[in-house]
Structures are given as C-alpha cells and as structure tokens.
N, C-alpha and C. Protein backbone atom coordinates (compact mmCIF):
# COMPACT_ATOMS: atom_id res chain seq x y z
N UNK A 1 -31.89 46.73 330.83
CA UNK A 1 -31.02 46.01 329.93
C UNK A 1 -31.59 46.15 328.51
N UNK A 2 -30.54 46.58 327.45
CA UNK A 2 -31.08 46.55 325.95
C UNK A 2 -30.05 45.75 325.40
N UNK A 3 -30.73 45.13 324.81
CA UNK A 3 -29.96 44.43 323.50
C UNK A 3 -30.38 45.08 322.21
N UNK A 4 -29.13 44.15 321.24
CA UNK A 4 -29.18 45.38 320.20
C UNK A 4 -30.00 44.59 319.20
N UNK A 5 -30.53 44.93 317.88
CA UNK A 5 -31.61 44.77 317.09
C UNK A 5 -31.62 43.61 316.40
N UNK A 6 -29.76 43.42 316.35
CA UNK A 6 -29.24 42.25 315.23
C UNK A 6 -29.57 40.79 315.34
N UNK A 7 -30.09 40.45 316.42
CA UNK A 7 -30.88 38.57 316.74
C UNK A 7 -32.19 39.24 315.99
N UNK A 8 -33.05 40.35 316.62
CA UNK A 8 -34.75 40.32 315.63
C UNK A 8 -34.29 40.47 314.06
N UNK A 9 -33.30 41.14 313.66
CA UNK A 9 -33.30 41.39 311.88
C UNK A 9 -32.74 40.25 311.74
N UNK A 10 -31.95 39.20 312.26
CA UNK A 10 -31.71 37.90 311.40
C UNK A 10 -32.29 37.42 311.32
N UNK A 11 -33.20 37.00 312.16
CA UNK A 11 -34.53 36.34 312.15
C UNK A 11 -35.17 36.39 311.21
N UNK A 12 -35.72 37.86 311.30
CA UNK A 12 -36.65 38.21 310.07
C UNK A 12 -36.33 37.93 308.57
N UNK A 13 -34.24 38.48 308.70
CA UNK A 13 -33.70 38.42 307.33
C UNK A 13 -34.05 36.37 306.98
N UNK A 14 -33.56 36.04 307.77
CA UNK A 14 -33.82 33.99 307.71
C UNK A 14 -35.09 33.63 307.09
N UNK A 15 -36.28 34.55 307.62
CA UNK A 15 -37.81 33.99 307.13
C UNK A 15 -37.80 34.50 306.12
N UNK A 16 -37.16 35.39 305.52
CA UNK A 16 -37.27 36.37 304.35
C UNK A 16 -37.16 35.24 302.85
N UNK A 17 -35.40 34.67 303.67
CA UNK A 17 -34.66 34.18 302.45
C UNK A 17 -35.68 32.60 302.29
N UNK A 18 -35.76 32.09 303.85
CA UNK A 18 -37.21 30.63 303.27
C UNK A 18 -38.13 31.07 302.55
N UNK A 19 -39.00 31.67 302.73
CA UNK A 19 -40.09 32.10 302.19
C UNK A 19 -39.38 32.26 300.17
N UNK A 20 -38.79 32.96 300.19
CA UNK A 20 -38.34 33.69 298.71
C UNK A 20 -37.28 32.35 298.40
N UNK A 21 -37.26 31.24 298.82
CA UNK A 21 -36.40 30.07 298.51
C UNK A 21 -36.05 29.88 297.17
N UNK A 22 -34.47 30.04 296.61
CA UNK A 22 -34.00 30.13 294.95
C UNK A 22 -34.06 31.34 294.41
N UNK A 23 -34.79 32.61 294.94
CA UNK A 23 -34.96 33.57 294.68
C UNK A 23 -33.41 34.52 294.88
N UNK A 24 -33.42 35.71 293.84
CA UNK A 24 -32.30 36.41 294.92
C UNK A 24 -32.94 37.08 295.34
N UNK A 25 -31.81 37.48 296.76
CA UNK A 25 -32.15 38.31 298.08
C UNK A 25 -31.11 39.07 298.22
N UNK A 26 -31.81 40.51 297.98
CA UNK A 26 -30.46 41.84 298.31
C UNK A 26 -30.39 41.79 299.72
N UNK A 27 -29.36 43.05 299.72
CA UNK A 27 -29.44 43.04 300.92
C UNK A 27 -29.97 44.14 301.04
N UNK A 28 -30.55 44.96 299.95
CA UNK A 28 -31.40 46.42 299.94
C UNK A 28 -33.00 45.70 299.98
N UNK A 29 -33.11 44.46 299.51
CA UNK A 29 -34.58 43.55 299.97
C UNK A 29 -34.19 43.58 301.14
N UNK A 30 -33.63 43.00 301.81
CA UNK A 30 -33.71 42.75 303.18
C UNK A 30 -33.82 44.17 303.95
N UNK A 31 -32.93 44.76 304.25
CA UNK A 31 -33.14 46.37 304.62
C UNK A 31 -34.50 46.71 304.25
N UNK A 32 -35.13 47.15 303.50
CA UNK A 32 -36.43 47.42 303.35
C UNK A 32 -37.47 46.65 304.21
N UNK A 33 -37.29 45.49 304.22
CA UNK A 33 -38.24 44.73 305.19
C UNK A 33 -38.00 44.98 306.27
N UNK A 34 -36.60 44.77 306.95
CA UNK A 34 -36.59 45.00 308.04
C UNK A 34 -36.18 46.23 308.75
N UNK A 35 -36.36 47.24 308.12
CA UNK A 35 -36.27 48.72 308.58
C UNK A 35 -34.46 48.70 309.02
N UNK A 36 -34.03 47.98 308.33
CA UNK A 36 -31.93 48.10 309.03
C UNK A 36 -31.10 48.35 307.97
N UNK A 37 -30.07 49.22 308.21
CA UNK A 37 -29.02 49.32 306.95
C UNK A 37 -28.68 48.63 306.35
N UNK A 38 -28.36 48.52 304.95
CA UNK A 38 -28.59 47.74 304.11
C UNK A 38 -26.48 46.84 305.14
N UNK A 39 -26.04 47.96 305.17
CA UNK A 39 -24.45 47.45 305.66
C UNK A 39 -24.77 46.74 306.98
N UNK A 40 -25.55 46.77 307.58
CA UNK A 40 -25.54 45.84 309.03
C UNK A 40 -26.22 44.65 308.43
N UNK A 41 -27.05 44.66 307.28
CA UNK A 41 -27.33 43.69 306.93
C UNK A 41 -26.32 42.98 306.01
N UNK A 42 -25.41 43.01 305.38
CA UNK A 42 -24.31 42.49 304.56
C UNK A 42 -23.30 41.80 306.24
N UNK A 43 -23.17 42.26 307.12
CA UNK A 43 -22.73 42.25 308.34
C UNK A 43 -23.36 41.12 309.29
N UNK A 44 -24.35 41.06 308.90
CA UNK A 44 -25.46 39.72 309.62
C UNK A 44 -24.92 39.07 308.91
N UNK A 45 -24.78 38.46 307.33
CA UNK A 45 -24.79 37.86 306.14
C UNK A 45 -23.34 37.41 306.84
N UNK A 46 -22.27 37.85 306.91
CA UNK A 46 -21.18 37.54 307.32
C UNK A 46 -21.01 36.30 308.76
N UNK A 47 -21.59 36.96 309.40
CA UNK A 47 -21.81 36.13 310.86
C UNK A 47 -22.11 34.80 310.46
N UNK A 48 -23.49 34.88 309.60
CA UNK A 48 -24.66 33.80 309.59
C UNK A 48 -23.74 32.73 308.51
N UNK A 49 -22.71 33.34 307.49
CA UNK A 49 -21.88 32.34 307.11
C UNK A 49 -21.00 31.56 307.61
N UNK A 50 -20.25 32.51 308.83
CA UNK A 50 -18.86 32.02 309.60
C UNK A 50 -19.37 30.55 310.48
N UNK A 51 -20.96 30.83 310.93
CA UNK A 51 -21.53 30.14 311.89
C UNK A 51 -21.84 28.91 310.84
N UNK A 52 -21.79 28.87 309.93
CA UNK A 52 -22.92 27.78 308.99
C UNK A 52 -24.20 27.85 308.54
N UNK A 53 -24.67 28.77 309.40
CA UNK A 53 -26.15 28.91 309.07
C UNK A 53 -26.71 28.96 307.51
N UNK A 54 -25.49 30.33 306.67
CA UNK A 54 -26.31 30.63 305.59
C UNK A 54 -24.98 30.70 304.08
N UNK A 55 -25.61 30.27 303.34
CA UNK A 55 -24.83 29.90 302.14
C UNK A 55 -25.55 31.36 301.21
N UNK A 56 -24.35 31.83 300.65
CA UNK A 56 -24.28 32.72 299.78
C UNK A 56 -23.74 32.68 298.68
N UNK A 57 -23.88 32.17 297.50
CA UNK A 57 -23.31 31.72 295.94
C UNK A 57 -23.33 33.21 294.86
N UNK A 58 -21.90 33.04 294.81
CA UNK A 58 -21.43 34.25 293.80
C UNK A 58 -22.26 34.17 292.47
N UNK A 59 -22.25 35.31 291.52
CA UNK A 59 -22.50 35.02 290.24
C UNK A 59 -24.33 35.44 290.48
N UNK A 60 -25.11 34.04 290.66
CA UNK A 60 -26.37 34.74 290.69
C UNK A 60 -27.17 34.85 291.85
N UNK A 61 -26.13 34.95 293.41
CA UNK A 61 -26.36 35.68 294.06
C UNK A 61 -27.75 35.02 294.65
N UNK A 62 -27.43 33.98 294.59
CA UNK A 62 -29.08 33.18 295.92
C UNK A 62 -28.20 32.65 296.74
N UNK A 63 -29.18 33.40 297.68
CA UNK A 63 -28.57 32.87 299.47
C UNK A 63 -29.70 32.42 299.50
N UNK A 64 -29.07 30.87 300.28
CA UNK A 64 -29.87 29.66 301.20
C UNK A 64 -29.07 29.28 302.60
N UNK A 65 -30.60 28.76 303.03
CA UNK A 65 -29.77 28.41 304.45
C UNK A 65 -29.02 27.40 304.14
N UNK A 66 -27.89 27.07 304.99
CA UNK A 66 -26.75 26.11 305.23
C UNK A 66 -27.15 24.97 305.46
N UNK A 67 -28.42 24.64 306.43
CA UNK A 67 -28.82 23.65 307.53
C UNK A 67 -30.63 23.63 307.04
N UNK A 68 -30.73 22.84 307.00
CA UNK A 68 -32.43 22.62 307.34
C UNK A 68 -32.99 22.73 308.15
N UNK A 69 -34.12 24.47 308.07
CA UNK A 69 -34.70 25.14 309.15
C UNK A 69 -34.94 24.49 310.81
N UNK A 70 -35.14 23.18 310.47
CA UNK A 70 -35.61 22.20 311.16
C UNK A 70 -34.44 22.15 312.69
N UNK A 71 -33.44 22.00 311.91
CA UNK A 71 -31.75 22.11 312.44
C UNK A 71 -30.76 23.75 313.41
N UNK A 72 -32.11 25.10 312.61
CA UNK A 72 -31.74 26.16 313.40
C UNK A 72 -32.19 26.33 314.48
N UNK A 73 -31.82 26.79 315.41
CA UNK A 73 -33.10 27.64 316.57
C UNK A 73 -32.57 28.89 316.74
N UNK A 74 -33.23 29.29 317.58
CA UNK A 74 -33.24 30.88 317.43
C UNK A 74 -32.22 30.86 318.62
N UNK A 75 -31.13 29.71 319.41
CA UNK A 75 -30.20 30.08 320.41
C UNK A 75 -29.11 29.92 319.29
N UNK A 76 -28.71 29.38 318.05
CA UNK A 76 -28.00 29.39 317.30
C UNK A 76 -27.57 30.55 316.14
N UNK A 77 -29.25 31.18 316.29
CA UNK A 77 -29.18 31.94 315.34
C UNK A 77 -28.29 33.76 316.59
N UNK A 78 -29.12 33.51 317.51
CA UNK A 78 -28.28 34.35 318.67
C UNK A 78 -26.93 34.43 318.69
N UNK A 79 -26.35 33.06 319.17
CA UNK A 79 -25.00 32.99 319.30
C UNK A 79 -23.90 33.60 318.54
N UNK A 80 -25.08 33.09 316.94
CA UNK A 80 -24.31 33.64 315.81
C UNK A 80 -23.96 35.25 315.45
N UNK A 81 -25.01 35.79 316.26
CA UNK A 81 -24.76 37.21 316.02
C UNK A 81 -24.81 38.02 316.98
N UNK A 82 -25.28 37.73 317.52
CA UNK A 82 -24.91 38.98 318.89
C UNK A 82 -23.58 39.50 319.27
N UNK A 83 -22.81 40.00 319.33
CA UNK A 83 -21.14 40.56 319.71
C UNK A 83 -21.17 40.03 321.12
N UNK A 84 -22.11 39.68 321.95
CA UNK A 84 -21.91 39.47 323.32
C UNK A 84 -22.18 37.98 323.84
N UNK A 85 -21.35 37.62 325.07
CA UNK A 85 -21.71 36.28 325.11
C UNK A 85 -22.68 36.45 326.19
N UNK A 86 -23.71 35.32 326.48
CA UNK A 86 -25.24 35.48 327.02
C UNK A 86 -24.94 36.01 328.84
N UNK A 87 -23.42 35.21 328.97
CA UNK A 87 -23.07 35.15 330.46
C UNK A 87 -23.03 36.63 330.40
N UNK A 88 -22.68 37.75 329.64
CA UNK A 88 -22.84 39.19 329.47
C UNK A 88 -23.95 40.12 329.77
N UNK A 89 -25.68 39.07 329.68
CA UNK A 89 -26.62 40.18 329.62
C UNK A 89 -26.89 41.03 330.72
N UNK A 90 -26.50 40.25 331.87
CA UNK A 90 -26.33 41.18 332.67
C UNK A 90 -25.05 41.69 333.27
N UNK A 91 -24.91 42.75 333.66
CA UNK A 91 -23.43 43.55 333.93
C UNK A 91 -23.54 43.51 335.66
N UNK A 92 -22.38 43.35 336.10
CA UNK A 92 -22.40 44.04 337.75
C UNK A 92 -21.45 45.54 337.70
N UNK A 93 -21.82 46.32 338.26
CA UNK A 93 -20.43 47.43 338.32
C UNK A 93 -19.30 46.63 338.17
N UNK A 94 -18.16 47.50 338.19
CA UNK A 94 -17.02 46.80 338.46
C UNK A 94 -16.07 47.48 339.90
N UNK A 95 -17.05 48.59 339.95
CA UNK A 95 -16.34 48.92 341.56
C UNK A 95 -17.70 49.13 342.52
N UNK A 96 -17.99 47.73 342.72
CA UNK A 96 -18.70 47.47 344.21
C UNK A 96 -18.01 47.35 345.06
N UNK A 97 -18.13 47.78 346.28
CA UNK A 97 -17.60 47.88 347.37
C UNK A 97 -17.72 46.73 347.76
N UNK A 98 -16.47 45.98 348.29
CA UNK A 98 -16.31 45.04 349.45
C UNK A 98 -16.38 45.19 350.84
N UNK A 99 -16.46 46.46 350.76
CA UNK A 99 -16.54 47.31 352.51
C UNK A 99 -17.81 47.34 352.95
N UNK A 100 -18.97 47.30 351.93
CA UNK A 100 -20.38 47.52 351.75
C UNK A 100 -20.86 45.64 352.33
N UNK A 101 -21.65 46.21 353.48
CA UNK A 101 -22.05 44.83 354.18
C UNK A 101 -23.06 43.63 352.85
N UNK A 102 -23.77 44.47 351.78
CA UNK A 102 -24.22 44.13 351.00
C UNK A 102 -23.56 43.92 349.50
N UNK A 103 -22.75 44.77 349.18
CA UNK A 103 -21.52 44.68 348.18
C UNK A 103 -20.63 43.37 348.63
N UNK A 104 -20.59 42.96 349.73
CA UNK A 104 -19.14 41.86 349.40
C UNK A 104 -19.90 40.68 348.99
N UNK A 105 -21.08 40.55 349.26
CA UNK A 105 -21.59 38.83 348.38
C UNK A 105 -22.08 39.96 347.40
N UNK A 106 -23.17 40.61 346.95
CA UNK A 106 -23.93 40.06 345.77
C UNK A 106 -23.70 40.52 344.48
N UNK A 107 -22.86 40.28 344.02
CA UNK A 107 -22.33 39.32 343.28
C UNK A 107 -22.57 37.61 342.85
N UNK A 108 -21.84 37.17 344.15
CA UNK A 108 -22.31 35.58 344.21
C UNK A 108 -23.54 35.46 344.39
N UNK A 109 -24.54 36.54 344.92
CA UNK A 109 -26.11 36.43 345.56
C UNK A 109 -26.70 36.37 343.92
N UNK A 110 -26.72 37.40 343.67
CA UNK A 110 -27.71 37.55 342.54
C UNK A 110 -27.12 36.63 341.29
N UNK A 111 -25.51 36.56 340.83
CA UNK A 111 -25.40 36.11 339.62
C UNK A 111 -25.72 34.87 339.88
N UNK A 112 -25.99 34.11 341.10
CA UNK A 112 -26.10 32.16 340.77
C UNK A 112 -27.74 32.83 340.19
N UNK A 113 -28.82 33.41 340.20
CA UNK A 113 -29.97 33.46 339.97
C UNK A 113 -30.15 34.42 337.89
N UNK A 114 -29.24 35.16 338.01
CA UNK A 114 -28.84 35.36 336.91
C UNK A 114 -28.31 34.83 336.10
N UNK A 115 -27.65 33.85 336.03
CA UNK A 115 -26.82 32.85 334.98
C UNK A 115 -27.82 31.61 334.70
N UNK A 116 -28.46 31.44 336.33
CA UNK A 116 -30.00 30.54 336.16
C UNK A 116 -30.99 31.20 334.39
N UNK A 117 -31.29 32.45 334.96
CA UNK A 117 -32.40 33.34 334.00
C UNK A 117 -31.66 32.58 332.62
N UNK A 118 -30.14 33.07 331.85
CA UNK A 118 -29.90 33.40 331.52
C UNK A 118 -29.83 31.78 330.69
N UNK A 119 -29.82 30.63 331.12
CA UNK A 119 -29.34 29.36 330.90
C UNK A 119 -31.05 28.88 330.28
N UNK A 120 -32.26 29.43 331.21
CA UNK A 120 -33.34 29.16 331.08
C UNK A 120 -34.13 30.13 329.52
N UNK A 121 -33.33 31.32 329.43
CA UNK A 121 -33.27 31.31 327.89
C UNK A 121 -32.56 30.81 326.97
N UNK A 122 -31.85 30.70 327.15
CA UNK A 122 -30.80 29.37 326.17
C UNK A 122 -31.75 28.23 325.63
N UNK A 123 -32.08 27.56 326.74
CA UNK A 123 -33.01 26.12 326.41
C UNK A 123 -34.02 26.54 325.87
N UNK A 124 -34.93 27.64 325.93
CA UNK A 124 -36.02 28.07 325.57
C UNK A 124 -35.56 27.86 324.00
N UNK A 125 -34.72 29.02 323.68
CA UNK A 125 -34.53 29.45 322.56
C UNK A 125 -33.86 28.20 321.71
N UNK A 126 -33.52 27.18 322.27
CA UNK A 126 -32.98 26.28 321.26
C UNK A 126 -34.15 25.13 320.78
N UNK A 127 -35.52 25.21 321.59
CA UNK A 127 -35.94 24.26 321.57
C UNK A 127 -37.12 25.24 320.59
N UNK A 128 -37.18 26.38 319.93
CA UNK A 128 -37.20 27.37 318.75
C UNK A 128 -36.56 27.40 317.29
N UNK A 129 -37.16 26.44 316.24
CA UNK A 129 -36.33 26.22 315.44
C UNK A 129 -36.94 27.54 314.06
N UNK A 130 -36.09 27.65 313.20
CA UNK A 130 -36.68 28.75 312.08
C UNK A 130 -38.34 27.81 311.58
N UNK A 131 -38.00 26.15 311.27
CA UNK A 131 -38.97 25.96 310.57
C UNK A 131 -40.25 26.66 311.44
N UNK A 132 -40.00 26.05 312.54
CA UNK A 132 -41.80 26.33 313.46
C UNK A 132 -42.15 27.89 313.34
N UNK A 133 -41.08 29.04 313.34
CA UNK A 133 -41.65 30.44 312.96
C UNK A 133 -41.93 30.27 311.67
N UNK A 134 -41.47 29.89 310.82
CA UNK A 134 -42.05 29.62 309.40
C UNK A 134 -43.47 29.23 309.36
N UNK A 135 -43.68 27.63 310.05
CA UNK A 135 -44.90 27.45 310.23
C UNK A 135 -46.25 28.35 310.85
N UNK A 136 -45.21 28.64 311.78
CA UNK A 136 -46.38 29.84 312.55
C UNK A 136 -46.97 30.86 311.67
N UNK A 137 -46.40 31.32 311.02
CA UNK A 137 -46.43 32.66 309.74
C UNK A 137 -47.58 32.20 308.88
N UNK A 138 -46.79 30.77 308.57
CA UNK A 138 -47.67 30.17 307.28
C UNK A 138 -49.56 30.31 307.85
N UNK A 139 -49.06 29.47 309.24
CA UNK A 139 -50.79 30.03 309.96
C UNK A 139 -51.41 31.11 309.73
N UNK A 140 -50.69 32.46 309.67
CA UNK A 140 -51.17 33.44 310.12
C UNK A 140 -52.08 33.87 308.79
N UNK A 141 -51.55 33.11 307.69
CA UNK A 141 -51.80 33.61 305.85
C UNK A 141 -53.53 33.70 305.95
C-alpha cells in the first residue's frame, strides 16, 4: 500500500507557516523546503482553506493557520487532503470469487480487522496536534 506525499508536505508546509508566523510564505518557499511542486503546493493551500485549517490574505499575502495549532491534528490535517477516504487504504479486488471456498467470506474476514487498523489510526492521529510537532522541533534546536 502507498499513499501519496500530500498529508507529509502539509505537514511540513503547516510547521513552515508557524514557525515563519506574519511572515510571507510562497509557495516557491514552501516547494523548496519540501522538495514538491510549487502547483501541488498552491493545491494543498486550497484544501487546507476549504477545510478551515489555513487563512490566506490577499494583498500582502501572509498565510496563517485558521485554528490554534493546539485545535489541529494530524487526522484533520489528513482528512483535509488526501483525495481518499481512510475506509479506502485498503482495496479488495473487485472480482473475488464467490465460488472460491476462501473468496466468499474474506472480505467480511479480513475487512472487520482492517477498518479496526484503520479506525486505530484515526485516534492515533487525532490525539497529534500541529502544536506538539512544533514543540517537538522546538526540542530538537
């Protein structure tokens, strides 16, 4: 299973814009940091507004977060951007055999243990807010 890059570059783009707080933030700053097109990053920027997360002011162009870091987690910051919903990360074929003594349950076998996984990152990730990666960082100085 791969997921695609756009939950790690918001992230990163989020600690970018705390850290540089009142500052402006391109989106050719951001791209540079985070090794991503500057257009997938204008494209995050979009998401992260629709969701609330992130405020973007015309004219002189400082983006702030919406919410107080305190208030994000990283299952919000997900939701907000990923194209897929979580019940998605994992796929079953779509032509398993029902004739197959093992094809007609699992399905029901494995996804009750998969939607489990999948619920148990959810909670993880919400109980993950931007401030505490902030903090963590700040440790690392």
């Amino acid at each position: 299973m791969r997921m695609s890059t756009q939950f790690t570059v918001t992230v990163q783009m989020l600690m970018l814009i705390m850290v540089l707080k009142g500052k402006k933030v391109t989106s050719n700053m951001l791209s540079e940091s985070t090794g991503a097109n500057p257009i997938m990053i204008r494209q995050l920027y979009g998401k992260l507004k629709s969701a609330g997360i992130l405020n973007v002011s015309t004219g002189m162009g400082v983006t702030t977060l919406a919410r107080d870091p305190a208030d994000i987690s990283l299952w919000d910051i997900y939701m907000a951007v990923e194209e897929y919903s979580p019940n998605e990360l994992f796929k079953f074929h779509p032509n398993i055999s029902n004739g197959c003594q093992i094809g007609r349950f699992f399905k029901e076998i494995l996804g009750v243990h998969l939607d489990e996984a999948v619920r148990a990152m959810g909670e993880k990730m919400e109980r993950i807010s931007l401030a505490q990666l902030l903090e963590e960082w700040e440790d690392r100085l």
